[in-house]
Protein backbone atom coordinates (compact mmCIF):
# COMPACT_ATOMS: atom_id res chain seq x y z
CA UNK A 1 -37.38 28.49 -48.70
CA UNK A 2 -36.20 25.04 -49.38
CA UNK A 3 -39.23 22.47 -50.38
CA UNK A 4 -40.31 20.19 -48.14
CA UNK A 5 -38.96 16.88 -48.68
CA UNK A 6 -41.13 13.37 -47.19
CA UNK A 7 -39.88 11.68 -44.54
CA UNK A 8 -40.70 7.67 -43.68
CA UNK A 9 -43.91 6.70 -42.30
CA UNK A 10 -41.61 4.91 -39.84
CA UNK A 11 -41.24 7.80 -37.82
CA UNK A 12 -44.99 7.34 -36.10
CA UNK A 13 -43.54 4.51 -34.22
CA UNK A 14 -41.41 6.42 -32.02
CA UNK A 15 -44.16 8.64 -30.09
CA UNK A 16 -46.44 4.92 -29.99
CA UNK A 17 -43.32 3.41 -28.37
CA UNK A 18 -41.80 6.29 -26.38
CA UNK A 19 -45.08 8.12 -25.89
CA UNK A 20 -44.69 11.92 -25.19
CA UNK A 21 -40.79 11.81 -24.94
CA UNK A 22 -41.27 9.90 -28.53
CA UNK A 23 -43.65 12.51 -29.47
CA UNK A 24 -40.77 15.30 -29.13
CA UNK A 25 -38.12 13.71 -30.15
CA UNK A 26 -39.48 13.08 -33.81
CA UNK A 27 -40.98 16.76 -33.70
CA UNK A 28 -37.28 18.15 -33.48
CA UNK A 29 -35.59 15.50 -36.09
CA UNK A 30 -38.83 16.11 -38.75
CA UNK A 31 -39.97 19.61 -38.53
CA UNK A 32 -37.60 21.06 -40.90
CA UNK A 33 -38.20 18.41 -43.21
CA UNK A 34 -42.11 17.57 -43.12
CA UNK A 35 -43.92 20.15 -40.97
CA UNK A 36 -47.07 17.90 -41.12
CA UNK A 37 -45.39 14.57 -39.75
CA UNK A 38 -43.59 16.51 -37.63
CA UNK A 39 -46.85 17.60 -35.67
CA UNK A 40 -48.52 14.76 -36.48
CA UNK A 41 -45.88 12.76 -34.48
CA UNK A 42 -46.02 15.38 -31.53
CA UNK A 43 -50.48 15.38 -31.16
CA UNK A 44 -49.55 11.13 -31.49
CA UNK A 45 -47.22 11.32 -28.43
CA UNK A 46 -49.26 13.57 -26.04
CA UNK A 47 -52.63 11.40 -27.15
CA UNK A 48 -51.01 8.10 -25.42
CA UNK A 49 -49.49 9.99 -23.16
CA UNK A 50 -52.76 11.45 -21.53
CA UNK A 51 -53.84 7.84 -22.32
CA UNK A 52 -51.73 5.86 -20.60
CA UNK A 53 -51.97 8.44 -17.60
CA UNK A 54 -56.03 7.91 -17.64
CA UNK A 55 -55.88 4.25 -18.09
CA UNK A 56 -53.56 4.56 -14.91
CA UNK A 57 -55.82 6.71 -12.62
CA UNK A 58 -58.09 4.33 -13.51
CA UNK A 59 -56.45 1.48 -12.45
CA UNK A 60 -55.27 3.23 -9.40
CA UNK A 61 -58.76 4.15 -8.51
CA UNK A 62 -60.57 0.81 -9.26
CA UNK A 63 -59.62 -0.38 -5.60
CA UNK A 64 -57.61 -3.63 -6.53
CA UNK A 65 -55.62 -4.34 -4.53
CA UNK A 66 -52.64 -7.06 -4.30
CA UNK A 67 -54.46 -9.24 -2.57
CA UNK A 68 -57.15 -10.06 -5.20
CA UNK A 69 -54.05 -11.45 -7.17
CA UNK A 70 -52.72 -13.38 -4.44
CA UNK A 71 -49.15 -11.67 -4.26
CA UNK A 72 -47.57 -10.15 -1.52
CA UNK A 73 -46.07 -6.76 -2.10
C-alpha cells in the first residue's frame, strides 16, 4: 500500500463553491491520495447543501411575496 501523500488545502473550496456536486467531485480526485480530505470535502459539500436547501424552505415558507419588493413577476 502506497503512503498517503497531502493534497492542497485548496481543494475545500470546491464543495463551498459547488456545494454537493463540489463535495463529490473532490471525493473522487482525493481519495486515493488523502482519505481524510477526501471525506472531509464530501461531509463539507452535503453540509451546505442541506443548508442552502433549509435556508430555501425557509425563504419559501416565510410568505414574501413579490409584492413586498415592489416587482412584478
Amino acid at each position: 500500500m502506497q503512503p498517503e501523500k497531502e493534497r492542497s488545502n485548496w481543494w475545500y473550496l470546491v464543495p463551498i463553491f459547488l456545494g454537493l456536486i463540489g463535495g463529490i467531485v473532490a471525493y473522487f480526485a482525493l481519495r486515493n491520495d488523502d482519505r481524510r480530505k477526501a471525506k472531509n470535502c464530501l461531509f463539507l459539500g452535503i453540509i451546505l447543501g442541506v443548508l442552502g436547501i433549509t435556508v430555501n424552505l425557509l425563504f419559501l415558507t416565510s410568505g414574501i411575496t413579490e409584492e413586498q419588493f415592489g416587482v412584478n413577476i
